[in-house]
N, C-alpha and C. Protein backbone atom coordinates (compact mmCIF):
# COMPACT_ATOMS: atom_id res chain seq x y z
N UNK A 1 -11.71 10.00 -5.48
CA UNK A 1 -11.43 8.62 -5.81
C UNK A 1 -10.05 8.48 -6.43
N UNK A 2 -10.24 9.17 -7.12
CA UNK A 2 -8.28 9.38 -7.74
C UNK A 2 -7.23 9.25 -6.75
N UNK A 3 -7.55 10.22 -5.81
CA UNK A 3 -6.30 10.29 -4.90
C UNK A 3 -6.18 9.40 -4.27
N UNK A 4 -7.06 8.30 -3.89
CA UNK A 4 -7.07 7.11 -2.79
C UNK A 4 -6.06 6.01 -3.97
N UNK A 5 -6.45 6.40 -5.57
CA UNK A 5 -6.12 5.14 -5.99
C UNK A 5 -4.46 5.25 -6.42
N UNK A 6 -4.09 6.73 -6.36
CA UNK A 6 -3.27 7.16 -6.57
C UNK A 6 -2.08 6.83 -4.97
N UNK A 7 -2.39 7.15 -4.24
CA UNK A 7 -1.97 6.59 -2.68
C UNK A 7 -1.74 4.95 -2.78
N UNK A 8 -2.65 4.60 -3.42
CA UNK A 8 -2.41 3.08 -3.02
C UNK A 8 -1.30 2.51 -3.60
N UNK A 9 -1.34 2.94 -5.71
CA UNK A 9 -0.42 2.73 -6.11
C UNK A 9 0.74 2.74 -5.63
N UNK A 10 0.84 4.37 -5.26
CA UNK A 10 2.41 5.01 -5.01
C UNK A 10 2.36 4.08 -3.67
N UNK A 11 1.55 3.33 -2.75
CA UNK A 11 2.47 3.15 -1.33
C UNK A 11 2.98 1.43 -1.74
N UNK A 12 2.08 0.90 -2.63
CA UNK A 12 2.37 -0.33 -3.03
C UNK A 12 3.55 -0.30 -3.72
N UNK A 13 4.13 0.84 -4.53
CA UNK A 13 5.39 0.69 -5.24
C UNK A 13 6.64 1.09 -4.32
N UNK A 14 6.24 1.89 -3.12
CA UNK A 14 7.51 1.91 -2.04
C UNK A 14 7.36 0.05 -1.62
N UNK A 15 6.50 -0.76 -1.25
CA UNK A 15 6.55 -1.86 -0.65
C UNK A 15 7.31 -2.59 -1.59
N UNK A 16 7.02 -2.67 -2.91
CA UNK A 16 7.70 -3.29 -3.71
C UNK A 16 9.40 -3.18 -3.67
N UNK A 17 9.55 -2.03 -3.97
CA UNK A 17 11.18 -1.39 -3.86
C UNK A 17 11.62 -1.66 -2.80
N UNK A 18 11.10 -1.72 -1.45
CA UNK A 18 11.58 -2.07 -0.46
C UNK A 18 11.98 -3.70 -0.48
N UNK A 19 10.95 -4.39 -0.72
CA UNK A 19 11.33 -5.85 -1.23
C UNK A 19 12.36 -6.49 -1.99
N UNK A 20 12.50 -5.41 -3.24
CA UNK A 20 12.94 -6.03 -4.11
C UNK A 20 14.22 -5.09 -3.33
N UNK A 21 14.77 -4.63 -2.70
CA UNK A 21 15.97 -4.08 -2.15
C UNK A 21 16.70 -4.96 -0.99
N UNK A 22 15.97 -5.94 -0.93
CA UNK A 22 16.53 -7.35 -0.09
C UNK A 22 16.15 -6.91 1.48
N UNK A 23 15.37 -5.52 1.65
CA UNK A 23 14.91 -5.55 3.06
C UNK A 23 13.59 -6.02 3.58
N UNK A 24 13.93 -6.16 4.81
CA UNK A 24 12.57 -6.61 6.05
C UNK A 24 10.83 -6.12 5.40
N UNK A 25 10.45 -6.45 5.22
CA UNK A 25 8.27 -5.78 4.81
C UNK A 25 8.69 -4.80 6.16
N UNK A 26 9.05 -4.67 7.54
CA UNK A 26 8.62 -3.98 8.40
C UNK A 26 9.48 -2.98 7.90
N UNK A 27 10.01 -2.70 7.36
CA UNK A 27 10.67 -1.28 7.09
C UNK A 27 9.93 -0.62 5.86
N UNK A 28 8.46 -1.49 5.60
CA UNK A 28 7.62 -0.75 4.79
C UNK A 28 6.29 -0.91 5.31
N UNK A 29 5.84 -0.53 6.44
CA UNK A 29 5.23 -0.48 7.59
C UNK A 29 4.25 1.06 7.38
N UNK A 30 5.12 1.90 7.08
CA UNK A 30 4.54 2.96 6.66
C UNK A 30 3.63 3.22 5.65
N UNK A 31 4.02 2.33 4.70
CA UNK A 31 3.60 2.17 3.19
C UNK A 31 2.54 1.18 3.15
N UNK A 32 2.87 0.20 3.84
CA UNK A 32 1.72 -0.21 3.90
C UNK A 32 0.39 0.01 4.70
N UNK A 33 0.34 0.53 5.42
CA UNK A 33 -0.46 1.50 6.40
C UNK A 33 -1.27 2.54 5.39
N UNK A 34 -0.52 2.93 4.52
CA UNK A 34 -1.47 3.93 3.94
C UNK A 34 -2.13 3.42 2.60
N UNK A 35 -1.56 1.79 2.19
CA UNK A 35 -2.50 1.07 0.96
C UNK A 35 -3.10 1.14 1.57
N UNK A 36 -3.39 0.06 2.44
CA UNK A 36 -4.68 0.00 3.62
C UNK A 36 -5.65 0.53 3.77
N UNK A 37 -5.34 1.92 4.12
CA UNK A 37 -6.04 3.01 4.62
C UNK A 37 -6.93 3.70 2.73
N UNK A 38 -5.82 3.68 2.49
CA UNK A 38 -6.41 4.05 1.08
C UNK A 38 -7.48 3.02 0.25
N UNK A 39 -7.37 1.75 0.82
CA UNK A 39 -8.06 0.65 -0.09
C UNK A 39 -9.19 1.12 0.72
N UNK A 40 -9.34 1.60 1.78
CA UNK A 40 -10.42 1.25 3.06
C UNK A 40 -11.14 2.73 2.20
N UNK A 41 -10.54 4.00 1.98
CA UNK A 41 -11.19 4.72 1.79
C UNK A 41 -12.19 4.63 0.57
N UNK A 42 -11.09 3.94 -0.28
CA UNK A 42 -11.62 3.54 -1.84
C UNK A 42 -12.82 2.64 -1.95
N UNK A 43 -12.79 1.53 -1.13
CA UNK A 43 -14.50 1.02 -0.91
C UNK A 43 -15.58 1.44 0.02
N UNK A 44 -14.64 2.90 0.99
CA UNK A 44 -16.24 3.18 1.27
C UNK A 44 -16.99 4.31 0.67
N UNK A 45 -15.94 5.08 -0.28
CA UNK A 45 -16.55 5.72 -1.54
C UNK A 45 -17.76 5.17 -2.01
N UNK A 46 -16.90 3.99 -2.99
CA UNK A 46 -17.49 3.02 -3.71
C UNK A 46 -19.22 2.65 -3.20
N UNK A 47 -18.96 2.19 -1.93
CA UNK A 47 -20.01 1.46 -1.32
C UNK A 47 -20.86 2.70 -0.55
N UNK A 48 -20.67 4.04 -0.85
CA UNK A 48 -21.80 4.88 -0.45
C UNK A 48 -22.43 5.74 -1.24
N UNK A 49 -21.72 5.16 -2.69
CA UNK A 49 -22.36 5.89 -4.29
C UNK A 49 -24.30 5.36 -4.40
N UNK A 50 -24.82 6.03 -4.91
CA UNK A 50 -26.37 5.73 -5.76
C UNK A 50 -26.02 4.64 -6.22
N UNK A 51 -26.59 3.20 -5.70
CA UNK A 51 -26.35 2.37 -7.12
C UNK A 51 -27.59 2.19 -8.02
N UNK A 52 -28.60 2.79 -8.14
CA UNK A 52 -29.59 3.16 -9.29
C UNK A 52 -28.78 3.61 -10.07
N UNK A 53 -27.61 4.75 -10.14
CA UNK A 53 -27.06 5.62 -11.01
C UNK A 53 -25.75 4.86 -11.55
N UNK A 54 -25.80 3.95 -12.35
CA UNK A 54 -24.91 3.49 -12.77
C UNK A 54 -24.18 4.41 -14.42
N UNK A 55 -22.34 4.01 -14.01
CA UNK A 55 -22.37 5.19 -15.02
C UNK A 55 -20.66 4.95 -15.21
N UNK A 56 -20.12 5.57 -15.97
CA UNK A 56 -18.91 5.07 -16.19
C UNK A 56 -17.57 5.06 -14.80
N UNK A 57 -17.90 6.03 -14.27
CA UNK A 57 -16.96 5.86 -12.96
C UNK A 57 -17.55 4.72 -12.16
N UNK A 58 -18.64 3.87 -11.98
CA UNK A 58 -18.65 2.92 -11.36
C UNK A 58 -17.72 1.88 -11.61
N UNK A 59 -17.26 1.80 -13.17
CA UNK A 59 -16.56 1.07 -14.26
C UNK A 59 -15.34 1.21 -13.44
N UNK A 60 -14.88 2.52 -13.40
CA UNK A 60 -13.42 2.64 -13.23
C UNK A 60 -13.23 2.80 -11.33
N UNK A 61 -14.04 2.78 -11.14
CA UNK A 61 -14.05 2.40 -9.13
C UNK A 61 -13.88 0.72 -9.05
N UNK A 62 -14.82 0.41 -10.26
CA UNK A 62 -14.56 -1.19 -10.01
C UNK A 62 -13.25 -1.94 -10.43
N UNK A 63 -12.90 -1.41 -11.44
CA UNK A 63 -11.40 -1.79 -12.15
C UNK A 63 -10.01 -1.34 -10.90
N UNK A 64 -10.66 0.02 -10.70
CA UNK A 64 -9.53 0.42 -9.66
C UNK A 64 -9.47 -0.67 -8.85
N UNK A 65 -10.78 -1.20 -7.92
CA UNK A 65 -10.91 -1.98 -6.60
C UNK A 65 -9.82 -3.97 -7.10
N UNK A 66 -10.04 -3.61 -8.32
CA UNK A 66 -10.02 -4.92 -8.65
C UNK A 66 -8.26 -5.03 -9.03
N UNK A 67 -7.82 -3.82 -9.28
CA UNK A 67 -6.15 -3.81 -9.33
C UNK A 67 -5.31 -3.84 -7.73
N UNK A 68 -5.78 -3.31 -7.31
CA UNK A 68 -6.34 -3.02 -5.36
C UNK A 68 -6.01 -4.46 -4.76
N UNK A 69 -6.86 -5.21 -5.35
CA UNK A 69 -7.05 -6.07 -4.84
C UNK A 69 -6.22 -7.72 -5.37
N UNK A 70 -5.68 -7.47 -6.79
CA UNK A 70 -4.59 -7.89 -7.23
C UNK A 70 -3.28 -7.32 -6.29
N UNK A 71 -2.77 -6.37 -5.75
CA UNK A 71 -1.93 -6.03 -5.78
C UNK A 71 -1.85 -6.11 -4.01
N UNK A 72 -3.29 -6.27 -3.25
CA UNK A 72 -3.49 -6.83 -2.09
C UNK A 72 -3.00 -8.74 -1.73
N UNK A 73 -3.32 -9.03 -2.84
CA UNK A 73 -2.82 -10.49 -2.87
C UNK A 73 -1.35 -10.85 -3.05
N UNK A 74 -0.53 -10.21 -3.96
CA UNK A 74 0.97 -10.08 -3.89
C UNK A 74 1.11 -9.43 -2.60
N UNK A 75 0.77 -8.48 -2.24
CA UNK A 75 0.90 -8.40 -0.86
C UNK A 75 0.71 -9.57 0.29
N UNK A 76 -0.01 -10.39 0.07
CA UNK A 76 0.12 -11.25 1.12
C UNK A 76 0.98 -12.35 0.77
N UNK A 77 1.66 -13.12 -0.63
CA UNK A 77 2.36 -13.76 -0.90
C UNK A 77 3.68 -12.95 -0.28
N UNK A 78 4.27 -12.24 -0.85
CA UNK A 78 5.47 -11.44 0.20
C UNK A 78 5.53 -11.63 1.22
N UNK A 79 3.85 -11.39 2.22
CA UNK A 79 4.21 -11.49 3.74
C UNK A 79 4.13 -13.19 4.23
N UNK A 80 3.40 -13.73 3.44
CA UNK A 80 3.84 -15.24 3.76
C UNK A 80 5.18 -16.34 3.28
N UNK A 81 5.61 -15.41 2.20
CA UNK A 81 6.76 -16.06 1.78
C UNK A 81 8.06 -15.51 2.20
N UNK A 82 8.11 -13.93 2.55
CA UNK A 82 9.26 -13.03 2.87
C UNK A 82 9.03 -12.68 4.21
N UNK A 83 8.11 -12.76 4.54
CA UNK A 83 8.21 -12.28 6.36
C UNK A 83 7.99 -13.62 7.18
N UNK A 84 7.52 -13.39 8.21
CA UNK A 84 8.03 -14.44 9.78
C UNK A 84 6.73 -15.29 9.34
N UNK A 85 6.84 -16.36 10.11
CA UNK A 85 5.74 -17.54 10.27
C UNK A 85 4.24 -16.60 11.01
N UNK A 86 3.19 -16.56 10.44
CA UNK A 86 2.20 -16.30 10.95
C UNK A 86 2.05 -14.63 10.72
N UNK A 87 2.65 -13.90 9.76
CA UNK A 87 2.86 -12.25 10.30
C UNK A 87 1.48 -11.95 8.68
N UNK A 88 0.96 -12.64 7.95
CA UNK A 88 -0.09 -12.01 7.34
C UNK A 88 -1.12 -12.25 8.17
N UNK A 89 -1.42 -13.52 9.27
CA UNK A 89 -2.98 -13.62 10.12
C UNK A 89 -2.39 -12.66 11.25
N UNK A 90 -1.53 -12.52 11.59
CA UNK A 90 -1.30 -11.61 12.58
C UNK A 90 -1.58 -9.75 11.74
N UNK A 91 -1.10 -9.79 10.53
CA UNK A 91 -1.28 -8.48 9.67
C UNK A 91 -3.12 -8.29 9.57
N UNK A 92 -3.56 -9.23 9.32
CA UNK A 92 -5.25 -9.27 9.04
C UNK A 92 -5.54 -9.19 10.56
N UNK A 93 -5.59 -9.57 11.78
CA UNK A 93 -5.64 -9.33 12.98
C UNK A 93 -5.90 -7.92 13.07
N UNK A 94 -4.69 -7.30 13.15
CA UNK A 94 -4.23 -6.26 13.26
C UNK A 94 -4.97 -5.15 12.27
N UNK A 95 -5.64 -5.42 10.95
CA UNK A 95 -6.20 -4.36 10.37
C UNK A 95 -8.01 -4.41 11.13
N UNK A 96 -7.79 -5.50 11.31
CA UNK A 96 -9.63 -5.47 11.90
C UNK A 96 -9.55 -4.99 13.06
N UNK A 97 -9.17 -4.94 14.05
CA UNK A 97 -8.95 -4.65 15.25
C UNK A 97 -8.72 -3.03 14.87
N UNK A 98 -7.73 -2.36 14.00
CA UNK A 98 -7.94 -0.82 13.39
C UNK A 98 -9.15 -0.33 12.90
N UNK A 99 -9.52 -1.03 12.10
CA UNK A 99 -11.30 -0.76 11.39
C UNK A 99 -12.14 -0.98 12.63
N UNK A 100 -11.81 -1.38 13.67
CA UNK A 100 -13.30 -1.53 14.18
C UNK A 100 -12.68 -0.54 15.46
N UNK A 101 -11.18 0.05 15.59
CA UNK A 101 -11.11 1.23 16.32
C UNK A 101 -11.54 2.69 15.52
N UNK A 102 -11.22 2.70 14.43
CA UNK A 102 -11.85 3.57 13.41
C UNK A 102 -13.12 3.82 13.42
N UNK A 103 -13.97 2.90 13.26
CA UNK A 103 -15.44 3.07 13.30
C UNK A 103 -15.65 3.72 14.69
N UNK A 104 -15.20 3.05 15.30
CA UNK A 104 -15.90 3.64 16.78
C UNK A 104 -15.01 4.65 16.88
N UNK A 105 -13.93 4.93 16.93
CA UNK A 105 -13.93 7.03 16.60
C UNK A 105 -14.88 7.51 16.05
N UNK A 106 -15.07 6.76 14.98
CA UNK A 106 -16.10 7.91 13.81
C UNK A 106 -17.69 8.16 14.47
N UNK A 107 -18.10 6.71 15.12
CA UNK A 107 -19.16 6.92 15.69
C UNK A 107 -19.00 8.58 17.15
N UNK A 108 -17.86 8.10 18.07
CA UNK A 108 -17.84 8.80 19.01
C UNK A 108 -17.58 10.75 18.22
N UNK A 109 -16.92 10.91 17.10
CA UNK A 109 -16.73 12.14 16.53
C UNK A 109 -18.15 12.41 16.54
N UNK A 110 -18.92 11.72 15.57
CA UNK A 110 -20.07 12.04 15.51
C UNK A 110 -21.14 12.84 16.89
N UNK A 111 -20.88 11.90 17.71
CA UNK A 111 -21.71 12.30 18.86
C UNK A 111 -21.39 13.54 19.26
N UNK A 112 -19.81 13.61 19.40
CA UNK A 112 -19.37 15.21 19.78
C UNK A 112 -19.96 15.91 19.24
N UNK A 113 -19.74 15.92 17.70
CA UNK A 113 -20.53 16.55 16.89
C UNK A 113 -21.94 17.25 17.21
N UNK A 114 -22.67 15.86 17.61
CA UNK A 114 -24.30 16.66 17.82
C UNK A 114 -24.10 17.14 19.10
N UNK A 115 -23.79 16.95 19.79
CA UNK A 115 -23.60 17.36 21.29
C UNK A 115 -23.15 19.27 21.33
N UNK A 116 -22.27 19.10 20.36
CA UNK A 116 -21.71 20.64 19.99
C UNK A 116 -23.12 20.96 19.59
N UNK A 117 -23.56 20.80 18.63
CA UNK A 117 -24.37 21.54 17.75
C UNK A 117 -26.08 21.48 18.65
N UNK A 118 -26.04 20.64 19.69
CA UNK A 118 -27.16 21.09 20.59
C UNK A 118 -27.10 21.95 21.51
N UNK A 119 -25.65 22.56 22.18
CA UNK A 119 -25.15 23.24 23.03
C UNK A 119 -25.37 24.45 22.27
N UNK A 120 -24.77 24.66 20.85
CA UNK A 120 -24.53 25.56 20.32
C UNK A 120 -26.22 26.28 19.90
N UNK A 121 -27.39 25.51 19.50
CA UNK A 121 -28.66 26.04 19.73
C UNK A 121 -29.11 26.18 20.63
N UNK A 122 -29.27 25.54 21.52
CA UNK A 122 -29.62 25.86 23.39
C UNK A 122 -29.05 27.63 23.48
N UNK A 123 -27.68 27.32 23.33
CA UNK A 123 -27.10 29.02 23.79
C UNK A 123 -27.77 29.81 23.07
N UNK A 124 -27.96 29.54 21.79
CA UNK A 124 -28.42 30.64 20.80
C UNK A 124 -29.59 31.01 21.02
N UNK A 125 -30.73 29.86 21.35
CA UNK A 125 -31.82 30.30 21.60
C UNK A 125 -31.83 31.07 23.23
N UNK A 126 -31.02 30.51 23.80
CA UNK A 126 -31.52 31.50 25.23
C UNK A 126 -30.98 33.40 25.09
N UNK A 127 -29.67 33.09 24.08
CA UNK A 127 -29.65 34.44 23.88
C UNK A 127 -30.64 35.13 23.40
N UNK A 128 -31.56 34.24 22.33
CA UNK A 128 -32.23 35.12 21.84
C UNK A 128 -33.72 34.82 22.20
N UNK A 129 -34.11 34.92 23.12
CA UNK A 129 -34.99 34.62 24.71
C UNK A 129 -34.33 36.42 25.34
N UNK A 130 -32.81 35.79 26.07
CA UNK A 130 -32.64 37.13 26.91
C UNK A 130 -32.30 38.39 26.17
N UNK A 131 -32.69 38.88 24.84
CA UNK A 131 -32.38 39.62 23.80
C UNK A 131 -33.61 40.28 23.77
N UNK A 132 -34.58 38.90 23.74
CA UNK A 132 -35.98 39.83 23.28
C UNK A 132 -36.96 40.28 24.58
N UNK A 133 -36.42 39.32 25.61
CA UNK A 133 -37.24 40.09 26.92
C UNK A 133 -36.33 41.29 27.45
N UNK A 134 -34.73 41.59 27.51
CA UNK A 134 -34.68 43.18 27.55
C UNK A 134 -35.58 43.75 26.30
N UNK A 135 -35.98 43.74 25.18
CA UNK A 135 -36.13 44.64 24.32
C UNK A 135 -37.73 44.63 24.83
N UNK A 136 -38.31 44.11 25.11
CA UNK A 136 -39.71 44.27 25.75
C UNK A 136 -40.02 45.20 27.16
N UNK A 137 -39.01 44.54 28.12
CA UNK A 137 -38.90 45.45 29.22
C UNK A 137 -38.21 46.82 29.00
N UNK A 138 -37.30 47.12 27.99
CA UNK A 138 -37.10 48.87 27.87
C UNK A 138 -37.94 49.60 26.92
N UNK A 139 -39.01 48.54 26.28
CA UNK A 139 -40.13 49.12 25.49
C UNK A 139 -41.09 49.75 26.81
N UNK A 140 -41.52 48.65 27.78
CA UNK A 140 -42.26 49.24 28.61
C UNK A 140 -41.49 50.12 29.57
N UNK A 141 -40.14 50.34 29.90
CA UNK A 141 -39.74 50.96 30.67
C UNK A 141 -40.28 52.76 30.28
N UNK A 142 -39.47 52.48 28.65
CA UNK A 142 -40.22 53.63 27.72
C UNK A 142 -41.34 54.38 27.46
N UNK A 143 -42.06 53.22 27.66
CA UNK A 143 -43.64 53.83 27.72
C UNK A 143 -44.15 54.46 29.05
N UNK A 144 -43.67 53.73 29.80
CA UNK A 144 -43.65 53.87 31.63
C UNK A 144 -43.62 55.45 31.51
N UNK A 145 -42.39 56.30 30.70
CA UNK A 145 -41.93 57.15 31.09
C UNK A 145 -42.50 58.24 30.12
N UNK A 146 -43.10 57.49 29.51
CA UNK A 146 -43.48 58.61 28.36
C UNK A 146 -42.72 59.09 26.68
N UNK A 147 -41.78 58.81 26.85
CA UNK A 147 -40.69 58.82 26.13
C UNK A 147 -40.95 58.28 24.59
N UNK A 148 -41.63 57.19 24.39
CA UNK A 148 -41.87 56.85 23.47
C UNK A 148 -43.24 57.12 22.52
């Protein structure tokens, strides 16, 4: 949780500097890409904690979300007051259309996932199928012969 809130800070203070340096928001494109990403990680922490278990880091997940989200709103005054006509609904466009390509990676990783891990027992068990019927057939080969 630290490091997401720590990311957000530090990418919100390149956006700032970039601003306050009399240049374009798109030459902080980068920076803002990774608040984003970082705010996104920071509530789905948040939102996949026990909430029976309430406890002082809920305190400070919530305070974090809530500076986050102060500092999400100066973010959109900048892009409506310092950037082009229409470039924060076009910016909100543009992050949903990412979140909902995100999810569906995560869903499709997933599937690979089990898909591996059914391949990977299938093999295992047939090896150990064709493992234990040689060890049966050179038991009887053995006996066949006397040997044992």
């Amino acid at each position: 949780m630290l490091a997401e809130i720590a990311a957000c800070n530090a990418a919100f203070g390149v956006i700032k500097q970039v601003v306050s340096n009399g240049q374009d928001l798109l030459n902080a494109g980068k920076a803002i890409a990774k608040f984003v990403s970082g705010k996104e990680e920071l509530q789905r922490q948040v939102a996949g904690k026990d909430k029976s278990k309430a406890n002082q880091s809920d305190l400070e997940a919530f305070l974090a979300l809530e500076k986050i989200r102060q500092q999400e709103l100066e973010l959109k005054q900048m892009m409506i007051y310092l950037g082009r006509p229409g470039l924060w609904t076009d910016y909100q466009r543009f992050c949903a259309e990412a979140r909902r390509a995100r999810r569906q990676q995560e869903k499709e990783d997933i599937a690979k996932r089990k898909k591996i891990i059914y391949r990977s027992l299938v093999g295992g068990l047939i090896t150990v199928f064709v493992i234990l019927i040689t060890g049966i057939i050179s038991l009887v080969i053995l006996a066949a012969q006397g040997k044992l």
